[in-house]
C-alpha atoms as a PDB file:
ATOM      1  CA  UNK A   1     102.323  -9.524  68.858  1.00  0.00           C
ATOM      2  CA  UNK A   2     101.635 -11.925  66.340  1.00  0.00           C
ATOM      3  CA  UNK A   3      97.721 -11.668  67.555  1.00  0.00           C
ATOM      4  CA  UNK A   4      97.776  -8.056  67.258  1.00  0.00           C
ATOM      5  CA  UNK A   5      99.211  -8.066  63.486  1.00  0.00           C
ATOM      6  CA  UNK A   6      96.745 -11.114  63.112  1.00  0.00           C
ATOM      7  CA  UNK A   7      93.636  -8.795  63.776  1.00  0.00           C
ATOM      8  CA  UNK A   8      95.133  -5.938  62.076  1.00  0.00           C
ATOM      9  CA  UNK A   9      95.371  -7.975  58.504  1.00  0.00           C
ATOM     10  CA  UNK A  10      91.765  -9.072  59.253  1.00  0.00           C
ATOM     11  CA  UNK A  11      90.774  -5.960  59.743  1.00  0.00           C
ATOM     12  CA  UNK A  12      92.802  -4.968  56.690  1.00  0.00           C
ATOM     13  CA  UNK A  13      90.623  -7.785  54.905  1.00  0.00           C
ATOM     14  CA  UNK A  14      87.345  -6.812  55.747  1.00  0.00           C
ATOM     15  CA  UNK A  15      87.514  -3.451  54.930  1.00  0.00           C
ATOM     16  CA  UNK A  16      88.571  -4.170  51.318  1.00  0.00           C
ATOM     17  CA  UNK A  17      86.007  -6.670  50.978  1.00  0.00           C
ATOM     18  CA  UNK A  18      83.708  -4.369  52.451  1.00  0.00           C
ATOM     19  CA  UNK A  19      84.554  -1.446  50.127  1.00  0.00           C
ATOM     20  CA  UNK A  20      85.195  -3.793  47.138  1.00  0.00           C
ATOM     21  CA  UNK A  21      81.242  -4.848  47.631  1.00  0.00           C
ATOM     22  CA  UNK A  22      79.866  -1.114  48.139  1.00  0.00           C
ATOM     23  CA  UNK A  23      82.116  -0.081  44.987  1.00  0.00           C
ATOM     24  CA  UNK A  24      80.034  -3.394  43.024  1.00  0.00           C
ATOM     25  CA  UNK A  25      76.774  -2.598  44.073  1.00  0.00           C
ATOM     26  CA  UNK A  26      77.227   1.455  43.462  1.00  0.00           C
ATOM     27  CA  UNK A  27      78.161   0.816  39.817  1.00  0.00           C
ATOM     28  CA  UNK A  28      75.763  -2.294  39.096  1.00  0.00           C
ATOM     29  CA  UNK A  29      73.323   0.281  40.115  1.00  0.00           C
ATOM     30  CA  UNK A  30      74.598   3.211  38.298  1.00  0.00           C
ATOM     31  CA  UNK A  31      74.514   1.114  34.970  1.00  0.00           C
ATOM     32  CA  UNK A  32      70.829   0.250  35.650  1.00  0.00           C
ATOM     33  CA  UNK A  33      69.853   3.940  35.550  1.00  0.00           C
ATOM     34  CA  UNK A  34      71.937   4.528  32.628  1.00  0.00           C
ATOM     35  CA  UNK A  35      69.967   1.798  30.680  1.00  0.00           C
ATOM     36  CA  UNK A  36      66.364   2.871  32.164  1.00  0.00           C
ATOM     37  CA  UNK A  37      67.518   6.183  31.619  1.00  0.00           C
ATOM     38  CA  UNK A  38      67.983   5.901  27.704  1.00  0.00           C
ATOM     39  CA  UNK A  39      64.487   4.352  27.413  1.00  0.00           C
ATOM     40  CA  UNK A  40      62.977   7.449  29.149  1.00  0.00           C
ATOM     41  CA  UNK A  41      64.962   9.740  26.986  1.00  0.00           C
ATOM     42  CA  UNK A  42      64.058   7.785  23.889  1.00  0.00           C
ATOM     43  CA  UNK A  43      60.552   7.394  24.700  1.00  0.00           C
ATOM     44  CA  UNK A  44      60.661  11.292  25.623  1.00  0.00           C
ATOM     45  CA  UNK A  45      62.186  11.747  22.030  1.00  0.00           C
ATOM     46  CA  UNK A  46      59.323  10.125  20.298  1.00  0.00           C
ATOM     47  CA  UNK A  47      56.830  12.541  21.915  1.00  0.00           C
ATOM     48  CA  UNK A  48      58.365  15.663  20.763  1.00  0.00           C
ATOM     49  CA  UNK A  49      58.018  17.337  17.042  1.00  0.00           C
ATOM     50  CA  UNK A  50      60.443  16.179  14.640  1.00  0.00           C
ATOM     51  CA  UNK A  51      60.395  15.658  10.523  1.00  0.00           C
ATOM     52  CA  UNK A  52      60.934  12.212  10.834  1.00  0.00           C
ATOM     53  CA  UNK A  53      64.591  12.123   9.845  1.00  0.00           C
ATOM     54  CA  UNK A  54      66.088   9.639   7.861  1.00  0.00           C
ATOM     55  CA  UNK A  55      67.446   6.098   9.375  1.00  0.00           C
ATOM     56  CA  UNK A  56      71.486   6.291   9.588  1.00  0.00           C
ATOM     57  CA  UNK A  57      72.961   3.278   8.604  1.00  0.00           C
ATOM     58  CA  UNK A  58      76.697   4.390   9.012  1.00  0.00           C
ATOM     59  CA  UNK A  59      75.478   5.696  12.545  1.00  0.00           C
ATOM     60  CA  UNK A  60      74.589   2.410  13.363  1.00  0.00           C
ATOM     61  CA  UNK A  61      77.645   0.635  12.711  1.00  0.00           C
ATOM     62  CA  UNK A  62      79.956   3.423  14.080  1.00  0.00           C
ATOM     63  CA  UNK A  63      78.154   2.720  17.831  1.00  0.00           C
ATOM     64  CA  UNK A  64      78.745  -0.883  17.182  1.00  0.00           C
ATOM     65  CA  UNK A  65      82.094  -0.813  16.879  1.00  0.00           C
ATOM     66  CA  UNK A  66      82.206   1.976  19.996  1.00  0.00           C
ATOM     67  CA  UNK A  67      80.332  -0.112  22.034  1.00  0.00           C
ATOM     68  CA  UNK A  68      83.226  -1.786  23.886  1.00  0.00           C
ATOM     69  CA  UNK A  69      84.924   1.250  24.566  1.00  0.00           C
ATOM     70  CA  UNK A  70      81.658   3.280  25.393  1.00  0.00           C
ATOM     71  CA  UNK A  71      80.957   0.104  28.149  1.00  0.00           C
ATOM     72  CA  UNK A  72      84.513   0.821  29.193  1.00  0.00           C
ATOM     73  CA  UNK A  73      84.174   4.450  29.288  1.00  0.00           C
ATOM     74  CA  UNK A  74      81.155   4.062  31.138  1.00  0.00           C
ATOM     75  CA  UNK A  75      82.549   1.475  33.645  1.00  0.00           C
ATOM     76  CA  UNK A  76      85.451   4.014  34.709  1.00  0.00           C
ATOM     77  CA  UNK A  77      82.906   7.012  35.158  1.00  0.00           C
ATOM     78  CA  UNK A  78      80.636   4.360  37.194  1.00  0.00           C
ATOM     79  CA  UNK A  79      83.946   3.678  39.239  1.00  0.00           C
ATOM     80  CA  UNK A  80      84.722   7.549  39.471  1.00  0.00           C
ATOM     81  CA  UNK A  81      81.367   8.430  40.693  1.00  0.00           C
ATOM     82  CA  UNK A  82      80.857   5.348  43.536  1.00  0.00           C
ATOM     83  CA  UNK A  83      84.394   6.316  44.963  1.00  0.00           C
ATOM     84  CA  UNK A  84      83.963  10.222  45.003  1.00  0.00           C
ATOM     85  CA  UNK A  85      79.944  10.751  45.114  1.00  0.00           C
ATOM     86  CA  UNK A  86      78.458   7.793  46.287  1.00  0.00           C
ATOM     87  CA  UNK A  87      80.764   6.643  49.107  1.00  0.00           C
ATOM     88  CA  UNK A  88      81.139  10.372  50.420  1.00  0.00           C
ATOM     89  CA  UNK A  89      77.382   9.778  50.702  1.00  0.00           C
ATOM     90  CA  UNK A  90      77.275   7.588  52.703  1.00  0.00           C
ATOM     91  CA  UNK A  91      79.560   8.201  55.301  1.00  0.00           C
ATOM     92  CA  UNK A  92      78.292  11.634  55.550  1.00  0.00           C
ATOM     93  CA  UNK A  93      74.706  10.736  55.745  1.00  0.00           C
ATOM     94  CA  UNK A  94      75.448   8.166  58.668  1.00  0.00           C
ATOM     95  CA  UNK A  95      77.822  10.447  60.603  1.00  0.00           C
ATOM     96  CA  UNK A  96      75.064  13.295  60.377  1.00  0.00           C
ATOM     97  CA  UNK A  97      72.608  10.982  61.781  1.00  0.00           C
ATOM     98  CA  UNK A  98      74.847   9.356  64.124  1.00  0.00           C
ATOM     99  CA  UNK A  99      75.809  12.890  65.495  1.00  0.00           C
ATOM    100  CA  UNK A 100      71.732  14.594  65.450  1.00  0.00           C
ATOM    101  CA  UNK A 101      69.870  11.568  66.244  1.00  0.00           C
ATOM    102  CA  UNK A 102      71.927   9.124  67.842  1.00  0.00           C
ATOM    103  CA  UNK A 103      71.702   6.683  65.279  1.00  0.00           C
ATOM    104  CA  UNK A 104      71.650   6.270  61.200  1.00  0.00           C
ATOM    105  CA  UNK A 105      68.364   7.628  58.968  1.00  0.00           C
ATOM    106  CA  UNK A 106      68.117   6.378  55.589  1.00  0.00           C
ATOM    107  CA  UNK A 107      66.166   9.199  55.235  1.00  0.00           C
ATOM    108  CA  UNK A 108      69.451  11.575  55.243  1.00  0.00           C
ATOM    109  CA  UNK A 109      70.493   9.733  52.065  1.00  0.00           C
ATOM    110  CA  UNK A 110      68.343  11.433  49.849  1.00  0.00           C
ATOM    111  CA  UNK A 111      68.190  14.481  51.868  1.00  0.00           C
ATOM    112  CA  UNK A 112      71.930  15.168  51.169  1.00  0.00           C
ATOM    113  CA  UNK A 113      71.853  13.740  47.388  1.00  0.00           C
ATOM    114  CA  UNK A 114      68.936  16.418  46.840  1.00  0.00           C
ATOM    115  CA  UNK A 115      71.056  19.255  48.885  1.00  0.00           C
ATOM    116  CA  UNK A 116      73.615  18.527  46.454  1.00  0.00           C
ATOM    117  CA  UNK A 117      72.829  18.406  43.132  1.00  0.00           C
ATOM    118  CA  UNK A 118      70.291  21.570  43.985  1.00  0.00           C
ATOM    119  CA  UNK A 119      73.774  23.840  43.452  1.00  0.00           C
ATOM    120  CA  UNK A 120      74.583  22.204  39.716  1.00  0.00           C
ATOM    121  CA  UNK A 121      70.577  22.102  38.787  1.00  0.00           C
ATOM    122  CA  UNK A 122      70.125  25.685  39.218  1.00  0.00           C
ATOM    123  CA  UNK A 123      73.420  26.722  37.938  1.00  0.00           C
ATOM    124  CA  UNK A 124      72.214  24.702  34.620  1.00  0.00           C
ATOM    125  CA  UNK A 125      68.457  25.700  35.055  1.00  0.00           C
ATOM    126  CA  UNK A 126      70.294  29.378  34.737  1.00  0.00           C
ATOM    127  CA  UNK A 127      73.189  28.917  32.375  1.00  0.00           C
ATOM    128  CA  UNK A 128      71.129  27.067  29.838  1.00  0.00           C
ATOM    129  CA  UNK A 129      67.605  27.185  27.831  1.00  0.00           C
ATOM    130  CA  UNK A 130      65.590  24.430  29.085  1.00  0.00           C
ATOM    131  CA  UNK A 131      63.467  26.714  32.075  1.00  0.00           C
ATOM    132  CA  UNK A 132      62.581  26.265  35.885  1.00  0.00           C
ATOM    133  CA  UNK A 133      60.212  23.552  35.103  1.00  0.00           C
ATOM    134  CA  UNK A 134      62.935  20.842  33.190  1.00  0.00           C
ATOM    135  CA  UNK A 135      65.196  22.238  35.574  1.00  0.00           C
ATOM    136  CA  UNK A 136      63.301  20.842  38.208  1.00  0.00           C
ATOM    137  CA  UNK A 137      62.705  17.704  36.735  1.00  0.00           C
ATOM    138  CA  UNK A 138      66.525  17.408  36.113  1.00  0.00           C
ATOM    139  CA  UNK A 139      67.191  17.888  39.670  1.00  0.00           C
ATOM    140  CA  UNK A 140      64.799  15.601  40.762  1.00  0.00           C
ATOM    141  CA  UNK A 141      65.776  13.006  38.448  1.00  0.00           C
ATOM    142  CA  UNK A 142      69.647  12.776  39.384  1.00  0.00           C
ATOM    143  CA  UNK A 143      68.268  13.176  42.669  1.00  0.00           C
ATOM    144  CA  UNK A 144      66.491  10.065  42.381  1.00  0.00           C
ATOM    145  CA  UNK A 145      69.130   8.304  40.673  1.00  0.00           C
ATOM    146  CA  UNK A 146      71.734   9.133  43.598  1.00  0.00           C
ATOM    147  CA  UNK A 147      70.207   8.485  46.308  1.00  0.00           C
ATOM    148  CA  UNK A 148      68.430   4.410  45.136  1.00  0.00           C
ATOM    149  CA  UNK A 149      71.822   3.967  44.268  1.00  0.00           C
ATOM    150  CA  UNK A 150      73.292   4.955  47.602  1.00  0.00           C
ATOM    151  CA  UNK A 151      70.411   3.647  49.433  1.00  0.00           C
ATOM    152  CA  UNK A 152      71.168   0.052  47.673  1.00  0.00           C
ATOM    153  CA  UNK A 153      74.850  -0.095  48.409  1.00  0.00           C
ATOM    154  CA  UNK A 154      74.224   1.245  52.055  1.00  0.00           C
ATOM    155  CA  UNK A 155      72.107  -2.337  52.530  1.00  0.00           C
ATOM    156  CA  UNK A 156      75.757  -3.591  53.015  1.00  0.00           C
ATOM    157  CA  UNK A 157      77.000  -1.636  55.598  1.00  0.00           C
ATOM    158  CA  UNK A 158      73.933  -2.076  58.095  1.00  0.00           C
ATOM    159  CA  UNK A 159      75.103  -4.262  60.939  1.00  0.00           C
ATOM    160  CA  UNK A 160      71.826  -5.733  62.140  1.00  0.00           C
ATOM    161  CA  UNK A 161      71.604  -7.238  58.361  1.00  0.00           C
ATOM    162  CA  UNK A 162      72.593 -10.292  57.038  1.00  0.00           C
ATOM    163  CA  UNK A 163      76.349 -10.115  55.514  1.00  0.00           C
ATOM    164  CA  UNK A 164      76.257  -9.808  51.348  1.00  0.00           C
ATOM    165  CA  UNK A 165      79.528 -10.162  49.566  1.00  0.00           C
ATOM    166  CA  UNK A 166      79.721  -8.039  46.431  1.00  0.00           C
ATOM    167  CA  UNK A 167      79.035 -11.062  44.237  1.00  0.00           C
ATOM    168  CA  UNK A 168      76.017 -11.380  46.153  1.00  0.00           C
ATOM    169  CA  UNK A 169      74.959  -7.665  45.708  1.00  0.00           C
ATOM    170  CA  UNK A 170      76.025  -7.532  42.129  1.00  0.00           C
ATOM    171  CA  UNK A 171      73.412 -10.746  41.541  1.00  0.00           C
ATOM    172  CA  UNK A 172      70.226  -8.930  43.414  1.00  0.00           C
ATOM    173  CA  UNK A 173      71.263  -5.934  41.449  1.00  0.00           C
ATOM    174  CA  UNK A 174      71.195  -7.897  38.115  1.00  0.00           C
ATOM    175  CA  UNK A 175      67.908  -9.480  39.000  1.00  0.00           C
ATOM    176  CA  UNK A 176      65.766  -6.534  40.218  1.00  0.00           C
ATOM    177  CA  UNK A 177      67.803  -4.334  37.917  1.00  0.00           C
ATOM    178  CA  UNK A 178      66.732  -6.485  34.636  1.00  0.00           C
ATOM    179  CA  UNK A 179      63.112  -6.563  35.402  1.00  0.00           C
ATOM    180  CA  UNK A 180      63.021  -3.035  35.970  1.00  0.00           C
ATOM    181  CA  UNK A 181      64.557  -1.662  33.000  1.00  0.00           C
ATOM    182  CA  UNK A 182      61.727  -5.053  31.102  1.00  0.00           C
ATOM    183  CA  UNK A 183      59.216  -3.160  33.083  1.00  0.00           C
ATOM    184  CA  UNK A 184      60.479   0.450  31.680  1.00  0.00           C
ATOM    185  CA  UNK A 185      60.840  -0.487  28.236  1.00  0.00           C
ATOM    186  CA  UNK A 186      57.458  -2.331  28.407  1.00  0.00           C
ATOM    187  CA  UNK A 187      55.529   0.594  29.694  1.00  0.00           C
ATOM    188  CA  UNK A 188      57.513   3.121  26.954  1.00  0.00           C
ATOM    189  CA  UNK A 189      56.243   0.694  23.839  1.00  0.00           C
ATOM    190  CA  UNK A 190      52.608   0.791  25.572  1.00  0.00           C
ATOM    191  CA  UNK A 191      52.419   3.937  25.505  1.00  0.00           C
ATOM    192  CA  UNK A 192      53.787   5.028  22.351  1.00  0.00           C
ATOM    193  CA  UNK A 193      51.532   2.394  20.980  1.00  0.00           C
ATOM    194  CA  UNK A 194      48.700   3.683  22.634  1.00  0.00           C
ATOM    195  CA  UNK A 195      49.047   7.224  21.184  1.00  0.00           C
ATOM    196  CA  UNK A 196      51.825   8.994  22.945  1.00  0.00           C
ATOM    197  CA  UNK A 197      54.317   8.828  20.128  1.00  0.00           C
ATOM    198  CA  UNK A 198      54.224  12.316  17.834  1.00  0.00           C
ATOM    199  CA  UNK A 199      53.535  12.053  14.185  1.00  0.00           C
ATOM    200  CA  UNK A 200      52.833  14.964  12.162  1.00  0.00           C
ATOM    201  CA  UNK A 201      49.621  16.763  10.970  1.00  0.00           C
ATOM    202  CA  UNK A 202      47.352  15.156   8.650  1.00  0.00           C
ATOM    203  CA  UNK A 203      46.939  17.851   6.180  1.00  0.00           C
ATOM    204  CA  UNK A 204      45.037  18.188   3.286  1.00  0.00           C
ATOM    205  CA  UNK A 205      44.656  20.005  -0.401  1.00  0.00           C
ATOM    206  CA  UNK A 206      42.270  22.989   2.016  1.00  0.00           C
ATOM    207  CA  UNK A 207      44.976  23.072   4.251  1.00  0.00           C
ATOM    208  CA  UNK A 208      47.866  22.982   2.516  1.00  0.00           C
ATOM    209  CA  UNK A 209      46.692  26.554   0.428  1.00  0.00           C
ATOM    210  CA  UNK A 210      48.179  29.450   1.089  1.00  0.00           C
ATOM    211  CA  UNK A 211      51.436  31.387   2.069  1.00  0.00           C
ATOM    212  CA  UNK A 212      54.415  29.642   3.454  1.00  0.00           C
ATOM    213  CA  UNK A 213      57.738  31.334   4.514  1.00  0.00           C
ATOM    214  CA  UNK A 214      61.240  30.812   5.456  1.00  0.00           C
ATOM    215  CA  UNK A 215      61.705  33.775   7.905  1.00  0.00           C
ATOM    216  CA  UNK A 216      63.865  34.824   6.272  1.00  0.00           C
ATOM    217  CA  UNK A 217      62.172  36.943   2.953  1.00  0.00           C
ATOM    218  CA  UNK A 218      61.164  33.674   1.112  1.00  0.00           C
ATOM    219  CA  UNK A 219      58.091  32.890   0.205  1.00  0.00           C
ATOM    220  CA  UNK A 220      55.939  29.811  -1.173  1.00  0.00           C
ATOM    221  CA  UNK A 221      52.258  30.987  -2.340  1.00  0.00           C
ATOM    222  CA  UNK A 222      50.080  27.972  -2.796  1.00  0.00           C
ATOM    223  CA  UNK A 223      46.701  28.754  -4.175  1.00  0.00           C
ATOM    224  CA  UNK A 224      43.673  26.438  -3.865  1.00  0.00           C
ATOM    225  CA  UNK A 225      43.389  25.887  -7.573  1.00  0.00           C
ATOM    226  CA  UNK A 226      46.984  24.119  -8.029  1.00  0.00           C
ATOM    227  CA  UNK A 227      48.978  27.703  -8.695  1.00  0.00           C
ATOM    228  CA  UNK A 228      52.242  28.219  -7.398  1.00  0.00           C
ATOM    229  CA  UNK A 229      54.592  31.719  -6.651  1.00  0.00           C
ATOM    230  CA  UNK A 230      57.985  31.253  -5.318  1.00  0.00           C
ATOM    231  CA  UNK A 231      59.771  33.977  -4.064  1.00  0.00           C
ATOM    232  CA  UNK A 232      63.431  34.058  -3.075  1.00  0.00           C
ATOM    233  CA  UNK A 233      62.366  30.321  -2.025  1.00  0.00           C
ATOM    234  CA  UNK A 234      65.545  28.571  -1.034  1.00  0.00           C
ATOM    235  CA  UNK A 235      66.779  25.795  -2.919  1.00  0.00           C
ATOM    236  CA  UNK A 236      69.807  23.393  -2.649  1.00  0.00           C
ATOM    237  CA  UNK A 237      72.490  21.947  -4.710  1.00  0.00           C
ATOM    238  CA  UNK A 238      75.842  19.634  -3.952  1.00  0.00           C
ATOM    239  CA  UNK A 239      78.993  21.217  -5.221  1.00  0.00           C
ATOM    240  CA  UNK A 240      81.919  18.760  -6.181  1.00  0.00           C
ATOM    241  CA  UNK A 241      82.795  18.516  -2.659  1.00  0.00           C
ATOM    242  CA  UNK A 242      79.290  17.565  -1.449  1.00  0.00           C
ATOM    243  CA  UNK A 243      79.103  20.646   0.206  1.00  0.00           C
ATOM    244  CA  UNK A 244      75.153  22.140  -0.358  1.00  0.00           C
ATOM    245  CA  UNK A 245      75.065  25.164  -2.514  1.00  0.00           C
ATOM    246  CA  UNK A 246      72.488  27.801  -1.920  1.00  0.00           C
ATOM    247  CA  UNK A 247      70.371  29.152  -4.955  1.00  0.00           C
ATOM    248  CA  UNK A 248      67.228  31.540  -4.364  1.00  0.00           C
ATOM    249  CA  UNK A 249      64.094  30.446  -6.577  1.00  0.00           C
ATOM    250  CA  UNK A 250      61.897  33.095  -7.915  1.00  0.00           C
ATOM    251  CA  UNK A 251      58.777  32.103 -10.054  1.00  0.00           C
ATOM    252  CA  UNK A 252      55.798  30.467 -11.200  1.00  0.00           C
ATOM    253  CA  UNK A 253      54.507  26.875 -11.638  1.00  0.00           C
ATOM    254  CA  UNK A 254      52.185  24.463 -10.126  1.00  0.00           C
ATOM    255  CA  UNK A 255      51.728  21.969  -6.812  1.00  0.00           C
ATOM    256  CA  UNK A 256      49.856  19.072  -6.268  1.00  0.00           C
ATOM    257  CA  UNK A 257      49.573  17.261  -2.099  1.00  0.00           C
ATOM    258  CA  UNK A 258      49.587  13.677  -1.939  1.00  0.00           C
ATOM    259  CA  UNK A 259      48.206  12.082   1.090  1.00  0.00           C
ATOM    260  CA  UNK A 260      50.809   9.315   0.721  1.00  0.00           C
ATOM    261  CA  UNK A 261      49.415   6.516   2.628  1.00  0.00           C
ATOM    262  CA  UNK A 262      49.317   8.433   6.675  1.00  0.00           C
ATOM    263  CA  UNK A 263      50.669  11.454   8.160  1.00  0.00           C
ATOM    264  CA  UNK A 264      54.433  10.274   7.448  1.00  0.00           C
ATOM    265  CA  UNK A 265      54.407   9.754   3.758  1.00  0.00           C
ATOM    266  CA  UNK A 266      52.237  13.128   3.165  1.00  0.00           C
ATOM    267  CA  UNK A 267      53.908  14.963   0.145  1.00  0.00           C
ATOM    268  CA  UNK A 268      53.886  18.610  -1.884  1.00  0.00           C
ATOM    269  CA  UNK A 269      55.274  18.418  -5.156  1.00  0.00           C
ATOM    270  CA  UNK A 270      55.720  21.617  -6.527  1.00  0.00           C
ATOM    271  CA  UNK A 271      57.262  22.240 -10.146  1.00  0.00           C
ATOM    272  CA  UNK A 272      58.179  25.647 -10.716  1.00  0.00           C
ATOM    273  CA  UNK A 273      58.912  26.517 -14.787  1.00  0.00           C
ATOM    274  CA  UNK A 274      62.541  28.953 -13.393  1.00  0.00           C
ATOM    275  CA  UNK A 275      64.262  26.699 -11.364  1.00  0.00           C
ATOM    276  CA  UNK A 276      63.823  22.826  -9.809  1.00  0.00           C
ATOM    277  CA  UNK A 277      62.395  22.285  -6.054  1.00  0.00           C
ATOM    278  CA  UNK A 278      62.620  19.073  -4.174  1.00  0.00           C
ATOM    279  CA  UNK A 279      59.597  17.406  -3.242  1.00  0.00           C
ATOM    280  CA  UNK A 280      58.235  19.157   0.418  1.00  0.00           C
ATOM    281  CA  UNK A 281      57.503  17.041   3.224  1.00  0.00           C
ATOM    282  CA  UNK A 282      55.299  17.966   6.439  1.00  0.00           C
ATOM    283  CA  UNK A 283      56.094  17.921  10.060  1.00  0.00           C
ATOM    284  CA  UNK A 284      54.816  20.493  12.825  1.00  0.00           C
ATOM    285  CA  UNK A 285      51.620  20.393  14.808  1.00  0.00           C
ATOM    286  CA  UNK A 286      48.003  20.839  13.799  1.00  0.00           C
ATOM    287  CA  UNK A 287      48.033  24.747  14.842  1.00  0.00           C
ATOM    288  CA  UNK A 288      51.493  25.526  13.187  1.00  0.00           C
ATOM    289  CA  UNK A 289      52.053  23.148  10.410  1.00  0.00           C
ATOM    290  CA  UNK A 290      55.217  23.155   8.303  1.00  0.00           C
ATOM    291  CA  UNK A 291      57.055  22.063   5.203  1.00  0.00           C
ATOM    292  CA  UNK A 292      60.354  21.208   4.758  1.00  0.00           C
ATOM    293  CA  UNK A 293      63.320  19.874   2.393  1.00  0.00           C
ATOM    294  CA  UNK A 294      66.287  18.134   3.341  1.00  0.00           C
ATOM    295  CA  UNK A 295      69.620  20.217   2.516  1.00  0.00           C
ATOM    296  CA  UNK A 296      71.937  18.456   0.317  1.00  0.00           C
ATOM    297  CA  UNK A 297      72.837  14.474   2.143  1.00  0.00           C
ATOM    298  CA  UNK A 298      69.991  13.808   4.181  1.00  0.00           C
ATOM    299  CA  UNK A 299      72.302  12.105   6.661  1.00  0.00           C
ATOM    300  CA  UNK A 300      73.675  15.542   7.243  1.00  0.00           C
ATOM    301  CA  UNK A 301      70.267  15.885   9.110  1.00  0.00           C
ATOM    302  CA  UNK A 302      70.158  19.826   7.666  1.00  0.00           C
ATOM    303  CA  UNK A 303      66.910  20.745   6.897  1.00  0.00           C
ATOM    304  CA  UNK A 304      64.888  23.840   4.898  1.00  0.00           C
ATOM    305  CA  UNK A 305      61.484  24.506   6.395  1.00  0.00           C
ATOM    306  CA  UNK A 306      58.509  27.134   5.415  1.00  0.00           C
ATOM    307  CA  UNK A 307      55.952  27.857   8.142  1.00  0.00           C
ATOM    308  CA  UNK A 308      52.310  28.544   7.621  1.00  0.00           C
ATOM    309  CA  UNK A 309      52.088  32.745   7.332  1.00  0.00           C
ATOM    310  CA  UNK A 310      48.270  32.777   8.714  1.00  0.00           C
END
């Protein structure tokens, strides 16, 4: 009797060890993707059209201080999604090819992670803006990210492999994971370096000439020798509250475009002799330039932008 109960707590033993070194490995892995993750979104971020909006100090310091309970946030979510995603996984995947094979397939892994999230990455592919294509690449990416992670932790329940405690796991995972996410951040800062980045149209006294509107009934008319018409141009004030308040600007007066010294510092100064107008900045692409002024704090990250009419 005393045998039996003997085995029984063994038993007992292994399979928490066993289950506390999948749960390790799952969300070691998880936490990888995460941080290669952000790099790929911020790299992403750098390639797509923006004004260049201003650095945000108080920003900053607010993610500082959330930082601990972001990490702790994220360590419970890592926990929730080993325990009901990852684990389910894996015991599905080896009794599938257990039962249609005879033995276990890796290859089921990502079969079943793919099967999966295909529901949840048409459903947003559907529900929301971003099209079949970045639908797709959604799909593909959390895909990815399910089934390395899977594949990783299922290293430790292979029985023809060499026994690895969690500890173990946790250390390859650190290793690997570290020069991955070197190697990811390395290859992002190459290629932004080399060109990939965005950065706005170099304009130019020619190019800046001409009509610019709001879309909405205002208009900007810049003519090539230094004239400007404004009509029902937008332009923005701070109340006592610091809330922006909304005046229309109709008249006459003159512009100027500085170069600055590249495409970020480019600048068109217009004074107009009815009302005052900030300074105009440039962002857009070569074919569809634009102008734009920020809207009352420029950490409120609100901005006023004219388009090129022709």
């Amino acid at each position: 009797m005393r045998s039996e109960m003997q085995v029984s707590v063994q038993t007992q033993a292994r399979v928490r060890d066993r289950f506390g070194a999948v749960l390790t490995a799952s969300m070691s892995m998880l936490s990888v993707e995460v941080v290669i993750g952000a790099i790929a979104l911020i790299v992403w971020e750098q390639t797509q059209e923006s004004p260049g909006l201003p650095y945000n100090a108080l920003g900053l310091l607010f993610l500082i201080f959330m930082a601990p309970f972001m990490a702790a946030a994220g360590a419970a979510l890592g926990a929730l999604l080993s325990v009901g995603v990852v684990m389910p996984l894996l015991v599905v995947a080896g009794w599938l090819g257990r039962r249609l094979s005879g033995r276990e397939a890796w290859w089921w892994v990502p079969v079943l992670a793919g099967a999966g999230t295909a529901p949840s990455a048409l459903a947003a592919s559907a529900l929301g803006e971003a099209g079949l294509l970045a639908g797709l690449g959604g799909w593909l990416a959390v895909t990815a990210a399910l089934a390395v992670t899977a594949l990783v932790a299922r290293r430790l329940l292979l029985p023809d492999r060499p026994r690895l405690s969690g500890g173990a796991m946790f250390g390859r995972v650190a290793l690997y994971g570290t020069l991955a996410v070197v190697t990811a951040g390395t290859l992002g800062c190459i290629g932004l370096y080399a060109g990939m980045g965005y950065e706005p149209p170099q304009l130019s006294t020619e190019r800046v000439a001409g009509t610019w509107s709001d879309r909405k009934g205002g208009t900007l008319t810049l003519t090539a020798d230094g004239k400007a018409t404004a009509t029902r141009v937008e332009t923005f004030d701070l109340d006592d509250s610091f809330e922006p308040v909304v005046h229309e600007c109709t008249g006459t007066g003159a512009w100027e475009y500085d170069p600055g010294a590249g495409p970020w510092s480019q600048e068109v100064d217009v004074s107009l002799d009815d009302c005052p107008m900030d300074t105009w900045e440039v962002f857009g692409s070569p074919e569809h330039p634009k102008l734009f002024v920020y809207i009352g704090d420029p950490d409120s990250w609100d901005l006023y932008i004219l388009q090129r009419c022709d």
